[in-house]
N, C-alpha and C. Protein backbone atom coordinates (compact mmCIF):
# COMPACT_ATOMS: atom_id res chain seq x y z
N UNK A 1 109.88 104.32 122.72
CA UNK A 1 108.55 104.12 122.14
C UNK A 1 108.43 104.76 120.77
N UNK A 2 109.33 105.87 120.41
CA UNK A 2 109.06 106.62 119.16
C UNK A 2 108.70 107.69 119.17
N UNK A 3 109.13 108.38 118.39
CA UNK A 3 109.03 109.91 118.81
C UNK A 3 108.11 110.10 116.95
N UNK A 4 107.23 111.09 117.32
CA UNK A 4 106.16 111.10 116.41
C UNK A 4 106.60 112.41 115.02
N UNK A 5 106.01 111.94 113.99
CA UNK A 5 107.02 112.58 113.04
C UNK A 5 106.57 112.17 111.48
N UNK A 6 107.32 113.10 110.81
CA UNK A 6 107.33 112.36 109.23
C UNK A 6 108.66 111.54 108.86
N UNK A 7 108.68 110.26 108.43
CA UNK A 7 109.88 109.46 108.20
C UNK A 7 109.86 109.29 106.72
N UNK A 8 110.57 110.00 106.33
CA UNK A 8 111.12 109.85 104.64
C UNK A 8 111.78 108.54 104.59
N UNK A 9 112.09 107.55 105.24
CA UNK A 9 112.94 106.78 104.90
C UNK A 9 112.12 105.65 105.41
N UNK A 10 110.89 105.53 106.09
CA UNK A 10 109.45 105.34 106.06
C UNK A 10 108.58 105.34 104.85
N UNK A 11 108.97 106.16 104.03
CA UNK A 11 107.89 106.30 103.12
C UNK A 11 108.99 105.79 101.29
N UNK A 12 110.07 105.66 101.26
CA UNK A 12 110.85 105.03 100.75
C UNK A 12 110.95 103.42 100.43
N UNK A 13 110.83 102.96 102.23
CA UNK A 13 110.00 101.23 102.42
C UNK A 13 108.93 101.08 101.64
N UNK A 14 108.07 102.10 102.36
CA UNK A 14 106.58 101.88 101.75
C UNK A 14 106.68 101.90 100.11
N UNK A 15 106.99 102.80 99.56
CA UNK A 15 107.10 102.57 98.04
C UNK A 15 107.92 102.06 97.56
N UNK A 16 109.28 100.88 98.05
CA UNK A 16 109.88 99.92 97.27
C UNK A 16 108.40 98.80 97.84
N UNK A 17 107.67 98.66 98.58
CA UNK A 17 106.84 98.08 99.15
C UNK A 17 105.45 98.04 98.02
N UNK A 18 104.96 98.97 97.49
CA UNK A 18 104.07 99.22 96.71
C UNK A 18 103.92 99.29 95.80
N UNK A 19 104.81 99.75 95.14
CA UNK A 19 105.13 100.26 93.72
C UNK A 19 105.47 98.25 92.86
N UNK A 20 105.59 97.79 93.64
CA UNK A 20 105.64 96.05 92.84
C UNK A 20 104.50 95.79 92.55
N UNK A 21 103.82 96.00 93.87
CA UNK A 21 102.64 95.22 93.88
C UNK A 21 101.54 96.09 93.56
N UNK A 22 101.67 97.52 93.09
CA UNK A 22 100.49 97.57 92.12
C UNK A 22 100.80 97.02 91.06
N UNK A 23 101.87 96.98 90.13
CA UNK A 23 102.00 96.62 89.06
C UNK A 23 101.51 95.04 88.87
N UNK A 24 101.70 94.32 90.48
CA UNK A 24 101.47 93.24 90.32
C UNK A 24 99.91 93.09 89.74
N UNK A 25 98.83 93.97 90.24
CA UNK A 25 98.08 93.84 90.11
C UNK A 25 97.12 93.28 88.40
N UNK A 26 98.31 93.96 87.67
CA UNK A 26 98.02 93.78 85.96
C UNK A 26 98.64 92.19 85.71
N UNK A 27 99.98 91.28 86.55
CA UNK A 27 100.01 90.49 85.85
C UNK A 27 100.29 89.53 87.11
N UNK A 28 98.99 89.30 87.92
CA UNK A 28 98.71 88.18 89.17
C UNK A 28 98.88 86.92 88.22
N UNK A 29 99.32 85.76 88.90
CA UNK A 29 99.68 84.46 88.76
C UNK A 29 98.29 83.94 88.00
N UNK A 30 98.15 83.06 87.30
CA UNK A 30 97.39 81.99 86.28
C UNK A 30 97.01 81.21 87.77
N UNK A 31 95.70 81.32 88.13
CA UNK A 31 94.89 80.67 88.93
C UNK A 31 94.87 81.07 90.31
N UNK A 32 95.25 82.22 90.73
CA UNK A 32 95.45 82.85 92.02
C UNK A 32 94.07 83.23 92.36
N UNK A 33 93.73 83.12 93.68
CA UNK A 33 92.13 83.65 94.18
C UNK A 33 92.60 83.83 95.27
N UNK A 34 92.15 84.53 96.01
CA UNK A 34 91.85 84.95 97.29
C UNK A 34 90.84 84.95 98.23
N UNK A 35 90.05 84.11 97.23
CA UNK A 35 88.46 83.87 97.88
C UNK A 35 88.23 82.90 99.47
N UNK A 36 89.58 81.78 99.31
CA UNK A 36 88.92 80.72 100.89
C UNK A 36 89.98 81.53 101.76
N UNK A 37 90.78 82.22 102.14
CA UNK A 37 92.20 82.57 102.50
C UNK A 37 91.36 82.56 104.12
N UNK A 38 91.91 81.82 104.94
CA UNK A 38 91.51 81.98 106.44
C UNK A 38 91.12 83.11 106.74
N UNK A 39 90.31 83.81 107.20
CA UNK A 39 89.60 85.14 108.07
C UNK A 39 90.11 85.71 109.04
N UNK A 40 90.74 84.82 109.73
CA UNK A 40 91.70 85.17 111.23
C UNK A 40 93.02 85.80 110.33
N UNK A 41 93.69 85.00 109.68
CA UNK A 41 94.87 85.25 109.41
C UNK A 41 94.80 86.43 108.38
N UNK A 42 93.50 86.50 107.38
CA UNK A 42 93.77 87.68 106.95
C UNK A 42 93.11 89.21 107.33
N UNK A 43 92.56 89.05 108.82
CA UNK A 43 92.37 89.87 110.04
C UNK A 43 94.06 90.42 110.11
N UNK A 44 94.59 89.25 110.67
CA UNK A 44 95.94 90.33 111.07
C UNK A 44 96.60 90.65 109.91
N UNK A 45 96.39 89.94 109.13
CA UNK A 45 97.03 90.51 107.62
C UNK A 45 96.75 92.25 107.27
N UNK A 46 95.40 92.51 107.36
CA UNK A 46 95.08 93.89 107.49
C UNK A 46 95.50 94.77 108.37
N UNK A 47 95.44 94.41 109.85
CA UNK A 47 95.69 94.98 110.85
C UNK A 47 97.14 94.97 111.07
N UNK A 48 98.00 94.17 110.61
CA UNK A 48 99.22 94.33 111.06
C UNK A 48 99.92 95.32 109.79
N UNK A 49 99.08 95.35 108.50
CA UNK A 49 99.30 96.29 107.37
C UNK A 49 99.07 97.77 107.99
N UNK A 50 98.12 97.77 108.41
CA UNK A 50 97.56 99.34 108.98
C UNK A 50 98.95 99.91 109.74
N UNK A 51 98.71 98.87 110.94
CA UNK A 51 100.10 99.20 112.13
C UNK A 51 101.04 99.85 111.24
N UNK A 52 101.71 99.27 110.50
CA UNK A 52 103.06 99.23 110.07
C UNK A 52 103.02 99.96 108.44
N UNK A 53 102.06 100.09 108.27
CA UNK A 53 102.10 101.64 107.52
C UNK A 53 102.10 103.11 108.06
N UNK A 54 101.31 103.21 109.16
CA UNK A 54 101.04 104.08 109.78
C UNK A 54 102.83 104.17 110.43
N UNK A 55 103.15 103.42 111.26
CA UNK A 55 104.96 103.24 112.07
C UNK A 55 105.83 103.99 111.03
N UNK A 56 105.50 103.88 109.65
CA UNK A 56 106.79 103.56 108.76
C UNK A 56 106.39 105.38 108.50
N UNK A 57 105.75 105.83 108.48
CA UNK A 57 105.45 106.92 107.68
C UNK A 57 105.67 108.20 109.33
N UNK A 58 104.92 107.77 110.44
CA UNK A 58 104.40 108.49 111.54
C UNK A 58 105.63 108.56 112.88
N UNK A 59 106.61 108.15 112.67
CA UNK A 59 107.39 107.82 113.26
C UNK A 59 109.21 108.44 112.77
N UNK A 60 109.31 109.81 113.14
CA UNK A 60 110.89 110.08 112.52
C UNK A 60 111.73 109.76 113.36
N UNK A 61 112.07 108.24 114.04
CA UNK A 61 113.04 107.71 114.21
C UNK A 61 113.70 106.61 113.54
N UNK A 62 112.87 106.71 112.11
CA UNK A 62 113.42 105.85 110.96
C UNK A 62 114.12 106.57 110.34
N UNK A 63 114.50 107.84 109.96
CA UNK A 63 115.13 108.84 109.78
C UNK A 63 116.26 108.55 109.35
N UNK A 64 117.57 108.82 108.79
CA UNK A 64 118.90 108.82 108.72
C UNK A 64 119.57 109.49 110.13
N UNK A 65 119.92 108.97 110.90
CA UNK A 65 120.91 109.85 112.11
C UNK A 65 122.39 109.65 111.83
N UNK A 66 123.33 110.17 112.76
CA UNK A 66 124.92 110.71 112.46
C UNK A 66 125.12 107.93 112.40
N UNK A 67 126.28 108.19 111.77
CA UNK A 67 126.61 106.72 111.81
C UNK A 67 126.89 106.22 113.18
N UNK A 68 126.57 104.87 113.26
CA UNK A 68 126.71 104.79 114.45
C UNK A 68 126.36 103.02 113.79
N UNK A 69 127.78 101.90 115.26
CA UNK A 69 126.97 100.44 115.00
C UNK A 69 125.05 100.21 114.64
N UNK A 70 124.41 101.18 115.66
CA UNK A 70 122.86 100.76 115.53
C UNK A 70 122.46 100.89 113.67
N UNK A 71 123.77 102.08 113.29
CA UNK A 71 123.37 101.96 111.58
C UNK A 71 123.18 100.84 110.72
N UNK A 72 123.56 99.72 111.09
CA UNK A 72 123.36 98.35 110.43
C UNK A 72 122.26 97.99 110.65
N UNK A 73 121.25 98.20 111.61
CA UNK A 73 119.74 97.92 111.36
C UNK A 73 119.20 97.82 110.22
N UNK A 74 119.59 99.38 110.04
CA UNK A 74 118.88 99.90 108.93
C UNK A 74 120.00 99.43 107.56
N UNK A 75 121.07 99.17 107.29
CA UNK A 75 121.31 98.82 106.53
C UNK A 75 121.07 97.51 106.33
N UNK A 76 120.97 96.57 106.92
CA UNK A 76 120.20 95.23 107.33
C UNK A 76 118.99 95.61 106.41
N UNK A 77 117.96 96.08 107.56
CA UNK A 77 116.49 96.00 106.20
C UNK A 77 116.62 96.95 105.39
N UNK A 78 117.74 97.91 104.52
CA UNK A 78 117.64 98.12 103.47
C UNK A 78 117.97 96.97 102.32
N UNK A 79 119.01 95.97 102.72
CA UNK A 79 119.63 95.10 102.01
C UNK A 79 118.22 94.33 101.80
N UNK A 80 117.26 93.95 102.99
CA UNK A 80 116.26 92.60 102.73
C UNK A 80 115.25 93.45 101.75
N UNK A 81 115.11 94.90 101.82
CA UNK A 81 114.08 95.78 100.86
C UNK A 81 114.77 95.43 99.41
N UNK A 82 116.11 95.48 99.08
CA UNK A 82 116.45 95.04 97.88
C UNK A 82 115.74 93.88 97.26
N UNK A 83 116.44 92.75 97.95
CA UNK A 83 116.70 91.62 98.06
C UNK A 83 115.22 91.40 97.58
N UNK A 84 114.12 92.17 98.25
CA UNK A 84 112.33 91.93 97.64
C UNK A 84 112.57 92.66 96.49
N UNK A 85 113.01 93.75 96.23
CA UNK A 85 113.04 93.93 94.49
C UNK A 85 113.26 93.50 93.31
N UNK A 86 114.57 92.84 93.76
CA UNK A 86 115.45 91.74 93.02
C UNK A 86 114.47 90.38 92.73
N UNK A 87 113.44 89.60 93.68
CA UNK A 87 112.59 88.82 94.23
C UNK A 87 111.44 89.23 92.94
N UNK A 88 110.66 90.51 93.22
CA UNK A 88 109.85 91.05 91.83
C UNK A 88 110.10 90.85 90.70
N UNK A 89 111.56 91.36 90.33
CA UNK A 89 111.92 91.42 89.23
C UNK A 89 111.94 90.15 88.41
N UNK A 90 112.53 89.42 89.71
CA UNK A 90 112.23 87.38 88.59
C UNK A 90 111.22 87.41 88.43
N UNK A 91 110.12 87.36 89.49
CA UNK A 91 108.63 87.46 89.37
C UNK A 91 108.33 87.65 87.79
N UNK A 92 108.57 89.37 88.21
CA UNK A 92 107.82 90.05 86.27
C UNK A 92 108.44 89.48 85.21
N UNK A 93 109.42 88.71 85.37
CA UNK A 93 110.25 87.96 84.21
C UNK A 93 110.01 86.78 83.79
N UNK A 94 109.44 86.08 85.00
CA UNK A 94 108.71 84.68 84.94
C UNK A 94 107.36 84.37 83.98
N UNK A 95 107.00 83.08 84.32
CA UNK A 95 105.59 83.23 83.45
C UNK A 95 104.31 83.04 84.04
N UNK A 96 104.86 83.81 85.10
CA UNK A 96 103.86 84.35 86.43
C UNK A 96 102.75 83.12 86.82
N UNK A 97 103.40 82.13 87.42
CA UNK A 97 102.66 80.89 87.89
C UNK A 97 102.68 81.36 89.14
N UNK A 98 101.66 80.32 89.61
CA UNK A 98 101.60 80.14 91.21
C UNK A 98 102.94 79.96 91.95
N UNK A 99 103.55 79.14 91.23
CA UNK A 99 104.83 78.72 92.14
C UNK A 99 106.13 79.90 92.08
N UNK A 100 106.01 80.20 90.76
CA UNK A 100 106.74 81.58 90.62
C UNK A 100 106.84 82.62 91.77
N UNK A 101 105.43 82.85 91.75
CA UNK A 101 104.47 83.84 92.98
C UNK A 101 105.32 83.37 94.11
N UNK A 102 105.11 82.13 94.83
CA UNK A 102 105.36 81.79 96.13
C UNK A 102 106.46 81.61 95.77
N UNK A 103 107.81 81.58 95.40
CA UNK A 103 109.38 80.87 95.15
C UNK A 103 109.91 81.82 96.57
N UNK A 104 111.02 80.90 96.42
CA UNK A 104 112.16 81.65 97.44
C UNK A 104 113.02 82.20 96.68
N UNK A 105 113.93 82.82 97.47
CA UNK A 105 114.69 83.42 96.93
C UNK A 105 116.15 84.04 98.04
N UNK A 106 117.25 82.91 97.84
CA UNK A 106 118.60 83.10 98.69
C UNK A 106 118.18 82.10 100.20
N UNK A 107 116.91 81.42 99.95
CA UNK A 107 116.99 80.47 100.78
C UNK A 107 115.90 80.85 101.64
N UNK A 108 115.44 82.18 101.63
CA UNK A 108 114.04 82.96 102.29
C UNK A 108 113.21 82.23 101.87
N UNK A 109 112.54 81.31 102.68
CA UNK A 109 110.85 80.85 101.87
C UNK A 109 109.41 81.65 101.43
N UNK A 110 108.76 81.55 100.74
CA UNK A 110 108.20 82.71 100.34
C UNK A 110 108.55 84.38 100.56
N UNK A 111 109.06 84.46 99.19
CA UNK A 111 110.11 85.43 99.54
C UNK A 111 109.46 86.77 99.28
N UNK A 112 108.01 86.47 98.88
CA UNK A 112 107.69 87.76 98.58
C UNK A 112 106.21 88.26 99.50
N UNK A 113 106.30 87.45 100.63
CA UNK A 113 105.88 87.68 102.13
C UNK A 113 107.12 88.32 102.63
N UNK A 114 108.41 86.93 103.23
CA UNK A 114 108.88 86.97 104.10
C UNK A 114 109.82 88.47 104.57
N UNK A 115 110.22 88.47 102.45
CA UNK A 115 111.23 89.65 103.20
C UNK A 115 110.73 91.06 103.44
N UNK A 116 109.83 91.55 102.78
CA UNK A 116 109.18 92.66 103.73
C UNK A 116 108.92 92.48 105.04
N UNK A 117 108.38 91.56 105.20
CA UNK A 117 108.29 91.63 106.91
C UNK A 117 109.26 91.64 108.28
N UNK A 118 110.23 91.05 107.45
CA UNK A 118 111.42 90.61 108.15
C UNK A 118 112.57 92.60 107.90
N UNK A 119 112.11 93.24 106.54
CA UNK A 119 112.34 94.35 106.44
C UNK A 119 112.38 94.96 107.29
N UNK A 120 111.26 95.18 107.48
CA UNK A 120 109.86 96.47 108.13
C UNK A 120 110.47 95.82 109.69
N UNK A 121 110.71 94.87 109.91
CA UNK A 121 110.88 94.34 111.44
C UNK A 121 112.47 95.47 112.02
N UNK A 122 113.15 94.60 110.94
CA UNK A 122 114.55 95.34 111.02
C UNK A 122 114.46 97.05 111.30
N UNK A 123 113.97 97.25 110.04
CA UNK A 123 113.74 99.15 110.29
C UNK A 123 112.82 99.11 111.73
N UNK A 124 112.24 98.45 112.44
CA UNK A 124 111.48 98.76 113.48
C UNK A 124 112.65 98.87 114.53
N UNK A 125 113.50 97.87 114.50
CA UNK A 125 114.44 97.81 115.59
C UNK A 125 115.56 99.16 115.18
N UNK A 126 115.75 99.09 114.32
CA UNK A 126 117.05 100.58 113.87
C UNK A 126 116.08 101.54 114.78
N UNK A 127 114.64 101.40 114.48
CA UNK A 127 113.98 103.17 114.94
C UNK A 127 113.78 102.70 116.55
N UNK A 128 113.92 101.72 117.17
CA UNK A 128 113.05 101.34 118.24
C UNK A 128 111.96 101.82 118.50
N UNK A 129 111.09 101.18 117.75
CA UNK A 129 110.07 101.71 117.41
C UNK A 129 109.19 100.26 117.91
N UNK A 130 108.63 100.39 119.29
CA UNK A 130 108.04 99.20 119.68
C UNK A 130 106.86 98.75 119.02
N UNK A 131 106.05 99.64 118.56
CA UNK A 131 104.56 99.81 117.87
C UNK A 131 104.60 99.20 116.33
N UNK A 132 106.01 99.25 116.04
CA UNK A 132 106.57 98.81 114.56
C UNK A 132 106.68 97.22 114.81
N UNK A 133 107.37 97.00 115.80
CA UNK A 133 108.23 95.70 115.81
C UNK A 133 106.62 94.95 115.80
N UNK A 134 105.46 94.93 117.30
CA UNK A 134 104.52 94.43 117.26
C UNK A 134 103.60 94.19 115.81
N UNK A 135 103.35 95.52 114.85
CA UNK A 135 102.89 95.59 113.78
C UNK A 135 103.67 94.65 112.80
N UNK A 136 104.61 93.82 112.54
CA UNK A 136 105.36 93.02 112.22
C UNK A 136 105.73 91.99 112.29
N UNK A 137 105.38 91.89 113.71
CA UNK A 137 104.53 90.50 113.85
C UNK A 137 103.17 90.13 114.08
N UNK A 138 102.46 91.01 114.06
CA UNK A 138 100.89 90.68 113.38
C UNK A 138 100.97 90.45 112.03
N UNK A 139 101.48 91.39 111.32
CA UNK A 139 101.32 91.18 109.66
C UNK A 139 101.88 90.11 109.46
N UNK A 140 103.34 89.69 109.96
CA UNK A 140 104.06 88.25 109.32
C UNK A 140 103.08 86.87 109.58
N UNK A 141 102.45 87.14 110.82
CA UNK A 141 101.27 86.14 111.13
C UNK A 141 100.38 85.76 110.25
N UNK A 142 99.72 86.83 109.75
CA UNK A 142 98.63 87.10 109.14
C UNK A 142 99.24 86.72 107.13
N UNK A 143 99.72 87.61 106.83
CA UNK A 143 100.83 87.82 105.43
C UNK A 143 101.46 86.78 105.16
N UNK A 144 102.57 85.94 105.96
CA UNK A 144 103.24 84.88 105.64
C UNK A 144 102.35 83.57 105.80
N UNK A 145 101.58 83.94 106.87
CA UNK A 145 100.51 82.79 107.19
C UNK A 145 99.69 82.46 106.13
N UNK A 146 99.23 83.46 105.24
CA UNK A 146 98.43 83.08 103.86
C UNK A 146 99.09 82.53 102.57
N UNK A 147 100.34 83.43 102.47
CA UNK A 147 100.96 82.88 101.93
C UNK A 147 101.89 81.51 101.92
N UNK A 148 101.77 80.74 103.15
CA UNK A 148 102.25 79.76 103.26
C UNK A 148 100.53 78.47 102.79
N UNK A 149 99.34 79.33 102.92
CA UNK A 149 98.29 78.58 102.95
C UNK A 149 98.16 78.64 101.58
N UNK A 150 98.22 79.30 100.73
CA UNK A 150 98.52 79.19 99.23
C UNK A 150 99.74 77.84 98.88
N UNK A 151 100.52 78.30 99.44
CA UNK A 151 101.63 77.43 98.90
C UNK A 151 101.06 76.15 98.95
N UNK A 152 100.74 75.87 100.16
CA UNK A 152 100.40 74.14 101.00
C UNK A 152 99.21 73.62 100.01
N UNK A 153 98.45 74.75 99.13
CA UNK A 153 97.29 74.36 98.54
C UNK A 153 97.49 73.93 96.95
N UNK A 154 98.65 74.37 96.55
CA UNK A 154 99.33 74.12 95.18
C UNK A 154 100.30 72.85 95.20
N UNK A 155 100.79 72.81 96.29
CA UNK A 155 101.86 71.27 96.69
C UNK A 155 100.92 70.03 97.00
């Protein structure tokens, strides 16, 4: 279930996690709103954010432990935490359209939903951290679900 704690390697996610997307905040896509975005979906969008901030930070079985096969979890969603940096970086390079915003990236569809979530999932399973994994799939519900309702609304 998780053993309760401070996770530095929790709070590492969280700020390759954050640190984009404030910046995003200065240069959001040419016609982006958030105003019709379904209510349900961005219910769990919040709630599955809460969960899985709280998991990532409250939880030191995300921790570094001695190596071991289960270590590929975590090297798993460290690679997909890149892989969203790398994802930003075209972003801030682009000329920040809608479609820019939603692109894939290595074949991930909306890549700048999917792979945090699919991250944060991974690090849930390295920590077995059941409260994580659930929080991860509320948010991907909620998170990918909007972001796929954006997409469908620009196509």
């Amino acid at each position: 279930m998780g053993h309760l704690g401070f996770s530095y390697v929790g709070l590492v996610f969280l700020l390759m996690l954050f640190i984009p997307n404030i910046i995003w905040t200065k240069h959001q896509p040419k016609g982006y709103s958030a105003e019709n975005e379904n209510k349900v979906l961005a219910f769990f969008e919040r709630a599955g954010e809460g969960i899985t901030t709280c998991c990532a930070l409250c939880f030191s079985d995300f921790n570094l432990r001695p190596w071991s096969a289960w270590s590929w979890w975590l090297v798993a969603a460290f690679a997909f935490m890149v892989l969203y940096e790398i994802w930003w970086i075209r972003y801030f390079k682009s000329e920040h359209t809608l479609l820019d915003f939603y692109s894939s990236i290595l074949g991930v569809p909306l890549a700048g939903a999917t792979l945090p979530v699919i991250a944060f999932f991974l690090l849930g399973i390295y920590g077995k951290v059941v409260w994580m994994l659930i929080g991860c799939v509320i948010l991907g519900i909620g998170h990918i679900g909007i972001h796929a309702q954006h997409y469908k609304e620009i196509n």
